[in-house]
Protein backbone atom coordinates (compact mmCIF):
# COMPACT_ATOMS: atom_id res chain seq x y z
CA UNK A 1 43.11 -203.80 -151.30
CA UNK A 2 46.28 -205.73 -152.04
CA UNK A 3 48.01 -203.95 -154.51
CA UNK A 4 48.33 -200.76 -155.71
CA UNK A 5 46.21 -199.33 -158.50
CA UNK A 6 47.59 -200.60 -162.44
CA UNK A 7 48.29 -196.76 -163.15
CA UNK A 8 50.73 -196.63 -160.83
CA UNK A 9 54.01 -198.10 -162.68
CA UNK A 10 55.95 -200.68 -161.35
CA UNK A 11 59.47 -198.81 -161.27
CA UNK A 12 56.82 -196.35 -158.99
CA UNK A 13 56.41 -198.60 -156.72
CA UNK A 14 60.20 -199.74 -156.43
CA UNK A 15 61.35 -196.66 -155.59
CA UNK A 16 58.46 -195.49 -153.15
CA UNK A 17 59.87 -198.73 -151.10
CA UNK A 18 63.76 -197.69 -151.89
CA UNK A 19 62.78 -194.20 -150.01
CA UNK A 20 61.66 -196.49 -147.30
CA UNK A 21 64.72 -198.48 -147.10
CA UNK A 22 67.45 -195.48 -147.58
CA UNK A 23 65.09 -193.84 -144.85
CA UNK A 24 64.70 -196.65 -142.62
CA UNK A 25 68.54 -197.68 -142.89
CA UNK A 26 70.00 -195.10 -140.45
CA UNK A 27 67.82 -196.46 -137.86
CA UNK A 28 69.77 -199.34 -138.42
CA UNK A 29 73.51 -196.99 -139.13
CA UNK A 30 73.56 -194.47 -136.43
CA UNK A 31 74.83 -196.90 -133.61
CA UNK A 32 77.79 -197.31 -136.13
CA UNK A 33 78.60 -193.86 -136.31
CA UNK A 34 77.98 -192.56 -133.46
CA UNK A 35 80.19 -195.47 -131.76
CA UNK A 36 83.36 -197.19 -133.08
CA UNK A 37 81.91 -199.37 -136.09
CA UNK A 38 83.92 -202.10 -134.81
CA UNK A 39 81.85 -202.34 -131.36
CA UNK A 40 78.88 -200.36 -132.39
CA UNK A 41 76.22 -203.73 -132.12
CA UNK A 42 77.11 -203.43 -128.18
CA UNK A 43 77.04 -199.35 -128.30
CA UNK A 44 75.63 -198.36 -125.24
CA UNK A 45 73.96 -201.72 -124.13
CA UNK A 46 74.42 -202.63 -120.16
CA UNK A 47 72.97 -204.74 -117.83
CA UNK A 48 71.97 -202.10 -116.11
CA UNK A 49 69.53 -200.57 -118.50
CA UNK A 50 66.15 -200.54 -117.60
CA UNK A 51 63.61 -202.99 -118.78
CA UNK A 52 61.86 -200.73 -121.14
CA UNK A 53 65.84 -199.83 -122.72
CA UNK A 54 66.15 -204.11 -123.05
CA UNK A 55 62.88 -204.45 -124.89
CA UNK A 56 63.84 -201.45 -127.47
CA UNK A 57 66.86 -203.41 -127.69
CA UNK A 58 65.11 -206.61 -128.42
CA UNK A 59 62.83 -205.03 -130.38
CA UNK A 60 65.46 -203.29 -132.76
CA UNK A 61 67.47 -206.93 -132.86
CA UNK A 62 64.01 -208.78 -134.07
CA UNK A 63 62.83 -205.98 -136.16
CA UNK A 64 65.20 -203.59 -137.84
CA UNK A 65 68.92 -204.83 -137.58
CA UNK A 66 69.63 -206.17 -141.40
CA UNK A 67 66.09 -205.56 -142.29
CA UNK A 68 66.08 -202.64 -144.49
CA UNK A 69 69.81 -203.59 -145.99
CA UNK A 70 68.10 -206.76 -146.99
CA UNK A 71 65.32 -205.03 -148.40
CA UNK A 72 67.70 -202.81 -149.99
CA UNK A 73 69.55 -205.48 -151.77
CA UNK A 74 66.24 -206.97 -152.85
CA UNK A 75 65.63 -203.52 -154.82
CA UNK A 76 69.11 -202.87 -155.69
CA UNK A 77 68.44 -206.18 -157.91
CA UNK A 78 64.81 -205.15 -158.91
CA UNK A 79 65.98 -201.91 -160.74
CA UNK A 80 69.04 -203.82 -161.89
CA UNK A 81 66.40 -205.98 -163.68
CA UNK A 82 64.40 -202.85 -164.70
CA UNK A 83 67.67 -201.24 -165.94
CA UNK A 84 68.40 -203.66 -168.29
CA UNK A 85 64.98 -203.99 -169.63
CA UNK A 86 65.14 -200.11 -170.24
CA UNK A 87 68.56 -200.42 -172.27
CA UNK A 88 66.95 -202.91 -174.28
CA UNK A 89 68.83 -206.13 -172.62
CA UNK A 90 72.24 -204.36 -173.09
CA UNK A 91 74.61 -205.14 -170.66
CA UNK A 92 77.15 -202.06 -171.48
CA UNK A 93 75.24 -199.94 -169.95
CA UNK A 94 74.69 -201.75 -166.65
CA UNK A 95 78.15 -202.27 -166.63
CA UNK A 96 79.02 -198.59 -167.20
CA UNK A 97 76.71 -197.78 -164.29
CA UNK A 98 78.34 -200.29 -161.82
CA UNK A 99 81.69 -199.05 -162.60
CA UNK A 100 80.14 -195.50 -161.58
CA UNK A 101 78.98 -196.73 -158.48
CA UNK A 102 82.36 -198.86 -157.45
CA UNK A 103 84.07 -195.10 -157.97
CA UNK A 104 81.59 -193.73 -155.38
CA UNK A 105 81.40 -196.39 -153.05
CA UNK A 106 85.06 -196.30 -153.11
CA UNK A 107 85.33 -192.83 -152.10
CA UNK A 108 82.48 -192.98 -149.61
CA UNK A 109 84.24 -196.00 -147.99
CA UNK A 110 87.78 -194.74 -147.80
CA UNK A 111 87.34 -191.17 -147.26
CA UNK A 112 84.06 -191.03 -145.54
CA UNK A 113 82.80 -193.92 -143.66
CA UNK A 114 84.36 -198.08 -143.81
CA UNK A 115 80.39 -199.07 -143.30
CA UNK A 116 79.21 -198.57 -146.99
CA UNK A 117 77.32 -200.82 -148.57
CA UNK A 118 77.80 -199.28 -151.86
CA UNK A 119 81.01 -200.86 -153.15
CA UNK A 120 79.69 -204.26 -152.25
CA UNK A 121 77.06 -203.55 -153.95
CA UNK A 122 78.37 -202.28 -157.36
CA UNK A 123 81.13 -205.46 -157.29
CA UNK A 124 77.90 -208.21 -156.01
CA UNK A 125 76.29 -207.06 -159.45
CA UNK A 126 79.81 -206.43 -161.45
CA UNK A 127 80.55 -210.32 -160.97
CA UNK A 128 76.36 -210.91 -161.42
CA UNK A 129 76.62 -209.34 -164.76
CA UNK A 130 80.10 -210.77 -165.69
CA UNK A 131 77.45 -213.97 -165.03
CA UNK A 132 74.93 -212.96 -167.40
CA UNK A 133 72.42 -213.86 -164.90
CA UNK A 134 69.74 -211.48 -166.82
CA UNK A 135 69.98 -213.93 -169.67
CA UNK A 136 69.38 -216.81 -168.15
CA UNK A 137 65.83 -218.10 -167.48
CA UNK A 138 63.83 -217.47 -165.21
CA UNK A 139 63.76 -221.39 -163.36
CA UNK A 140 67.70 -221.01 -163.80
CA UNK A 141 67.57 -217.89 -161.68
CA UNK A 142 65.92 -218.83 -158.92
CA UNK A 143 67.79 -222.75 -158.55
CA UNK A 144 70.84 -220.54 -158.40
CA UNK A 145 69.56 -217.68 -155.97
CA UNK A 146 68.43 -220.33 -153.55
CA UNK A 147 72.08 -222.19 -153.87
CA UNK A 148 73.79 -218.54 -153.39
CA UNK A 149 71.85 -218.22 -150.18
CA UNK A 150 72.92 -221.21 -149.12
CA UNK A 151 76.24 -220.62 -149.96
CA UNK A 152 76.25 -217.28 -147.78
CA UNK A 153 74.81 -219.12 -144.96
CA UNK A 154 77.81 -221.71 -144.76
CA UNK A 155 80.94 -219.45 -143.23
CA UNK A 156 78.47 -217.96 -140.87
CA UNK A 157 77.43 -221.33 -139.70
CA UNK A 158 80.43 -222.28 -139.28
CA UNK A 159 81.92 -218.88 -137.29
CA UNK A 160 78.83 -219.66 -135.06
CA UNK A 161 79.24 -223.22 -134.04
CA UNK A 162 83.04 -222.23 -133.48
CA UNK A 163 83.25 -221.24 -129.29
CA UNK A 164 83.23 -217.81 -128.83
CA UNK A 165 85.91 -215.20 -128.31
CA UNK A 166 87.07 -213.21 -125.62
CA UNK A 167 84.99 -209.90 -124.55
CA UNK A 168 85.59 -207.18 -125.92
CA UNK A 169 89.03 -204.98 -123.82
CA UNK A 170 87.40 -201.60 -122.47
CA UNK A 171 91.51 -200.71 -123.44
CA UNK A 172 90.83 -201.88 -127.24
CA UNK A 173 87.68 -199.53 -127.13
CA UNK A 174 89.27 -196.92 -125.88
CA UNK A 175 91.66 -197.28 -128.41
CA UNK A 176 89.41 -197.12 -131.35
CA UNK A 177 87.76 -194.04 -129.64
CA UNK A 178 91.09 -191.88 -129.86
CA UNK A 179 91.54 -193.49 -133.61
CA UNK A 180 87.88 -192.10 -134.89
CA UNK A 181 88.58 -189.07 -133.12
CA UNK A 182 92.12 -188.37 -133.95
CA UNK A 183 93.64 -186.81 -136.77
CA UNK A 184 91.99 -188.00 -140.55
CA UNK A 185 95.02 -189.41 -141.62
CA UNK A 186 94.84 -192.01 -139.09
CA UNK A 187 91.02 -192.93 -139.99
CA UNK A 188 92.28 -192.93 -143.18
CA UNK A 189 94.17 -195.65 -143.21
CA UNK A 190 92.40 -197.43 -140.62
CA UNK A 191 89.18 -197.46 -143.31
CA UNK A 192 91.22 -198.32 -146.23
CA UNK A 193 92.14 -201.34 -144.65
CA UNK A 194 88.31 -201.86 -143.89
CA UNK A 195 88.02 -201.70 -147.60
CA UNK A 196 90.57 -204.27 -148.08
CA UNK A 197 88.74 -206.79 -146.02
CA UNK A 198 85.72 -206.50 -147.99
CA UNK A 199 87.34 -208.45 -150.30
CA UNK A 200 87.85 -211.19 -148.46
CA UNK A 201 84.04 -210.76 -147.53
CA UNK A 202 83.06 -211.00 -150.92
CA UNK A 203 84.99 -214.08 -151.73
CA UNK A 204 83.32 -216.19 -148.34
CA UNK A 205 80.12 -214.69 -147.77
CA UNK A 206 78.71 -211.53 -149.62
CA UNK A 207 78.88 -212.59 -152.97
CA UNK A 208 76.54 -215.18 -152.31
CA UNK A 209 74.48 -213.77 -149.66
CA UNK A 210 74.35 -210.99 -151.58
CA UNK A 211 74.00 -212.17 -155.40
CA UNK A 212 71.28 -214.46 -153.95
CA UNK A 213 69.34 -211.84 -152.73
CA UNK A 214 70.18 -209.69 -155.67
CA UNK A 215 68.76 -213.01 -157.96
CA UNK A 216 66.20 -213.71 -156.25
CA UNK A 217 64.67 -210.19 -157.09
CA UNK A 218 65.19 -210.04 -160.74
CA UNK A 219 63.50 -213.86 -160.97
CA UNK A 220 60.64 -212.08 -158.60
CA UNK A 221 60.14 -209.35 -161.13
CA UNK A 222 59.59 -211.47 -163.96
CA UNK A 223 57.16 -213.50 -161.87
CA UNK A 224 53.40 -212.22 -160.16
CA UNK A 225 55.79 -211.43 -156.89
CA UNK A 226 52.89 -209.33 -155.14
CA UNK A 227 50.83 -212.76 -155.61
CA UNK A 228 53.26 -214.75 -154.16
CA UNK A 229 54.31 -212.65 -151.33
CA UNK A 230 50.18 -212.67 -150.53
CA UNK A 231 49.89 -216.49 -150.81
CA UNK A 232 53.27 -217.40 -148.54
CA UNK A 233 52.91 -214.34 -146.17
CA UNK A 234 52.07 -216.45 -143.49
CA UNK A 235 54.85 -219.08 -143.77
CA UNK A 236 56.89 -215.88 -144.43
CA UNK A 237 55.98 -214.60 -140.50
CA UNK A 238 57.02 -218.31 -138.80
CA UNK A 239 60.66 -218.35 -140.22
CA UNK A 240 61.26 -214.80 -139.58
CA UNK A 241 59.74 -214.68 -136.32
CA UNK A 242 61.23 -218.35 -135.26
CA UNK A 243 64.68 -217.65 -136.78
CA UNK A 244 65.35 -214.11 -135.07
CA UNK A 245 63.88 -215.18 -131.74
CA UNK A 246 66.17 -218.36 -131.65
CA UNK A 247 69.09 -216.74 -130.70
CA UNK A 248 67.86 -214.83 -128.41
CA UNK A 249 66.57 -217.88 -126.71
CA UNK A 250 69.63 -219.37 -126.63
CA UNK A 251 71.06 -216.51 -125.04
CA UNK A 252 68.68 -215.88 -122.36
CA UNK A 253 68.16 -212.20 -124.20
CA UNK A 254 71.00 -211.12 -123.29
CA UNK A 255 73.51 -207.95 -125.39
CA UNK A 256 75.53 -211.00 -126.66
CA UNK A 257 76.54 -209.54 -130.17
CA UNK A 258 75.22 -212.34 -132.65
CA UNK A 259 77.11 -211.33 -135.80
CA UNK A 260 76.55 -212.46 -138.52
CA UNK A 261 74.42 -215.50 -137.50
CA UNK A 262 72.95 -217.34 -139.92
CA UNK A 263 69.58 -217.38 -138.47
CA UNK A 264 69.29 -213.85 -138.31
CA UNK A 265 70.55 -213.61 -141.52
CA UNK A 266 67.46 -215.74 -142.82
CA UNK A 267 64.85 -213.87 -140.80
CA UNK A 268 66.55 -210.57 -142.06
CA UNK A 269 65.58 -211.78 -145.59
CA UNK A 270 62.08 -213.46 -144.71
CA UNK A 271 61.38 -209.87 -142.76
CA UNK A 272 62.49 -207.49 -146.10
CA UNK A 273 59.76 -209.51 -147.81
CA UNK A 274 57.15 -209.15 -145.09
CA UNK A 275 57.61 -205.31 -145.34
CA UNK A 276 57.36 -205.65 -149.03
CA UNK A 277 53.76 -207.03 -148.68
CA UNK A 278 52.72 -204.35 -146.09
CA UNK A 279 53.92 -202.06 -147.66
CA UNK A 280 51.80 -202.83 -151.25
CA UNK A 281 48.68 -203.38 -148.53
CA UNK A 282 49.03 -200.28 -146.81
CA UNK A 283 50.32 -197.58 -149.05
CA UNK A 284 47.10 -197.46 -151.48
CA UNK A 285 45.29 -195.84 -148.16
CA UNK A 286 47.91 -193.15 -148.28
CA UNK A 287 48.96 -191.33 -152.01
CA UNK A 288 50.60 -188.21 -150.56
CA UNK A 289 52.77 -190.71 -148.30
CA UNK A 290 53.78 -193.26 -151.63
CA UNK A 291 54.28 -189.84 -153.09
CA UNK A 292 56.83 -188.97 -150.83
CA UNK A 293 58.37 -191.80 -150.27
CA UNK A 294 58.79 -191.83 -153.96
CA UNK A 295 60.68 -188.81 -154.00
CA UNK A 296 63.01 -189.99 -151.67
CA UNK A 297 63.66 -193.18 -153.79
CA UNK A 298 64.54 -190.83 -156.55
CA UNK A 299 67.23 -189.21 -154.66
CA UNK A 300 67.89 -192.40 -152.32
CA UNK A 301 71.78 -192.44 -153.72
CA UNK A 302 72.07 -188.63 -152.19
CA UNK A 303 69.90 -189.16 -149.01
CA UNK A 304 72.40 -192.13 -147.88
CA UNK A 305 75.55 -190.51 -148.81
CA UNK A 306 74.18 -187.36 -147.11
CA UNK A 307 73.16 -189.83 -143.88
CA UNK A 308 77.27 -190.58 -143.25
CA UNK A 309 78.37 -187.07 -144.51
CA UNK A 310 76.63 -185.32 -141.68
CA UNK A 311 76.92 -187.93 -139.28
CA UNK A 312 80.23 -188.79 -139.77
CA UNK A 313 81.14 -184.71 -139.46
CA UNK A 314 78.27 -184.63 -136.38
CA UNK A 315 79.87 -187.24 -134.17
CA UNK A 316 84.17 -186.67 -134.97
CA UNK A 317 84.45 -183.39 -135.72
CA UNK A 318 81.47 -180.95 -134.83
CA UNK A 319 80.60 -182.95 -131.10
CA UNK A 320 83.31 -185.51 -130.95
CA UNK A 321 82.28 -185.25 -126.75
CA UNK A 322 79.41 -187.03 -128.38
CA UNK A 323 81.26 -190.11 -130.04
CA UNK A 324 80.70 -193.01 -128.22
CA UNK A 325 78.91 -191.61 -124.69
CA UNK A 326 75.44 -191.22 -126.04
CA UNK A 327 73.18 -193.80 -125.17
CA UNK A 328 70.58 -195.93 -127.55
CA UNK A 329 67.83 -193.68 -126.83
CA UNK A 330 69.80 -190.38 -127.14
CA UNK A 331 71.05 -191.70 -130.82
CA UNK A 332 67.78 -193.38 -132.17
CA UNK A 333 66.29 -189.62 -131.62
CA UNK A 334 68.98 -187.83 -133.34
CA UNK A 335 68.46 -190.72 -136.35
CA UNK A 336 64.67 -189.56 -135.79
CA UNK A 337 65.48 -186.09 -136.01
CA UNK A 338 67.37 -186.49 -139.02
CA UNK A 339 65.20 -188.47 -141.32
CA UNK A 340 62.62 -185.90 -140.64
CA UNK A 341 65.03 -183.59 -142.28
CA UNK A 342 65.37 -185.77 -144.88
CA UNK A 343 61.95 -185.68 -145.62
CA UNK A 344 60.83 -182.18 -145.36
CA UNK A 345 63.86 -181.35 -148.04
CA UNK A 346 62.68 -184.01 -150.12
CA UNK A 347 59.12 -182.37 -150.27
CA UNK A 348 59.93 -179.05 -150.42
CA UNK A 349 63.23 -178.95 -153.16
CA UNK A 350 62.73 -181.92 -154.77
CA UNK A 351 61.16 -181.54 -158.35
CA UNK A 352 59.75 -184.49 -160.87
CA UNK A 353 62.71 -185.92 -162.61
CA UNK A 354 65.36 -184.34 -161.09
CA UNK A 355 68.96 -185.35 -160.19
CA UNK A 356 69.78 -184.65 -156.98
CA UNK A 357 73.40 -183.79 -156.65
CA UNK A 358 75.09 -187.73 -156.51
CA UNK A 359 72.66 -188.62 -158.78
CA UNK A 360 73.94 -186.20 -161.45
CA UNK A 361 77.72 -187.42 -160.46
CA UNK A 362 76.63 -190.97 -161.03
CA UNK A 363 74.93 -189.87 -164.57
CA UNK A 364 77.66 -188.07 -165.53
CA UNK A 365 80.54 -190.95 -164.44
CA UNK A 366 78.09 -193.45 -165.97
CA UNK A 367 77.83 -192.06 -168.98
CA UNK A 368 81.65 -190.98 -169.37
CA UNK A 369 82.48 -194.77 -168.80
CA UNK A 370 80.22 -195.90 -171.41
CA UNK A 371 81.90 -193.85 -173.90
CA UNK A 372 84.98 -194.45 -172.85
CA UNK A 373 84.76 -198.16 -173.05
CA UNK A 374 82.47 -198.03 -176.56
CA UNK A 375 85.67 -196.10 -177.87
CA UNK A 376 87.90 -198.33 -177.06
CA UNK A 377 86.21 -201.53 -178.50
CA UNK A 378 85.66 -199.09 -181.79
């Protein structure tokens, strides 16, 4: 039982796994909100932790840190692939849609929370399209996903093999405590500078780590990926496995904060694809799960925006006590908690085909842009 059954669509199947992702994500977010973002790897690690806290730990480092955003990406350029197929191979329409999302991601970024992926998202693709990557053939598209990869991999290489920097101040924390805490026009400015460093990001590392990723899906989906995944599963499990326990080897499995290292960065990617193949093994034993999870993939654009809303207002403004004095546990049960939520709305007010409520914004900006920039070539 490898894959699901043929009457199950593919586009079914990518968003049952983009519910998982969106779902899984916060897992993977709520250290980041519920600590500053700048020092939220380290939130709430000590040497003094017991040894069952240090395996979670581990266990969360190997496992679900950059995991589910990779696996994210990997969809985000699936259904840009199915997108285009659906306009009939028009870019306009992609490019409408983008547009739409780099207004949201803007917003979400500047006004709600600096760790949105969105924006880099919608500008990864903008610049993909600009490409006409969905044009080019299929051999083409995966020599230059593999050299974007590499290309991604190349700053954090070198950031690694640098010698490290001082420890983080407990004054500097402190600091960015009273900051997240204090009045919104000082976060505000604080996370529109956040957003302005994303561009430097995107010029040295996500555009490539990113686009590659992003590439690499849309040659998948013109290929037998389920097929391949099956017949390199195993080589799949050595480099992830080998390349996140390496640096943790090398140091002694300890709370250093790794970064972006380029060997987790690799293992992030070969684990995303593992998950993919479980997750076409396991789900035909379970319909009314896929179901589900399908839902949620539906409305995946309004479950993550809804993730930082309510944390965001949870952790500054309803229980700022909370903000950064809640340990790993305490936080991974309130992510727990949440996604539950999540889920029981999803199956009980979500209905076939609908637009959840930044769904319908994105429609609606999409579609506005469209016109706008058909009447203006007119």
């Amino acid at each position: 039982m490898d894959t699901l059954p043929q009457a199950i669509p593919r586009l079914h199947q990518i968003d049952a796994l983009r519910g998982v992702a969106v779902l899984m994500i916060l897992f993977a977010n709520i250290f980041a909100f519920g600590y500053p973002f700048e020092v939220s790897e380290l939130a709430g690690l000590s040497e003094s932790m017991s040894l069952w806290s240090q395996l979670q730990h581990q266990l969360y480092e190997l496992l679900i840190r950059g995991k589910f955003i990779s696996l994210l990406t990997l969809l985000f350029g699936a259904s840009l692939y199915l997108l285009w197929q659906q306009s009939q191979m028009s870019a306009d329409k992609l490019k409408a849609r983008m547009s739409a999302l780099l207004l949201i991601g803007f917003c979400h970024a500047v006004f709600v929370w600096s760790g949105d992926v969105l924006l880099m998202y919608a500008l990864v693709a903008s610049g993909l399209l600009w490409q006409q990557v969905l044009h080019w053939a299929p051999e083409h598209q995966l020599r230059y996903a593999k050299n974007y990869l590499l290309a991604g991999l190349v700053l954090p290489a070198l950031v690694w093999l640098l010698p490290s920097g001082q420890a983080e101040d407990p004054a500097d924390t402190a600091k960015l405590v009273a900051l997240y805490t204090g009045t919104y026009s000082d976060q505000l400015w604080h996370q529109m500078k956040y957003v302005a460093l994303v561009v430097l990001d995107l010029l040295f590392i996500s555009y490539w780590w990113f686009g590659g990723m992003m590439l690499l899906a849309i040659w998948a989906m013109q290929s037998d990926w389920q097929q391949l995944l099956k017949h390199h599963f195993v080589t799949l499990l050595l480099i992830a496995f080998g390349c996140g326990l390496l640096p943790m080897l090398w140091t002694g499995f300890t709370f250093a904060d790794h970064g972006l290292h380029p060997l987790h960065m690799i293992s992030d990617l070969c684990f995303a694809l593992i998950y993919i193949r479980l997750f076409m093994f396991v789900m035909p034993l379970f319909p009314v799960v896929f179901e589900l999870l399908r839902r949620c993939g539906r409305c995946s654009l309004s479950l993550y925006l809804w993730q930082s809303v309510t944390m965001v207002l949870l952790f500054r403004w309803v229980c700022p006590q909370w903000f950064a004095t809640l340990d790993r546990g305490s936080l991974t049960a309130i992510a727990v908690a949440f996604i539950l939520l999540q889920l029981l709305c999803v199956q009980y007010f979500y209905k076939t085909s609908q637009l959840w409520w930044f769904e319908q914004l994105y429609r609606w900006l999409s579609v506005k842009l469209e016109r706008r920039a058909h009447d203006t070539a007119l």
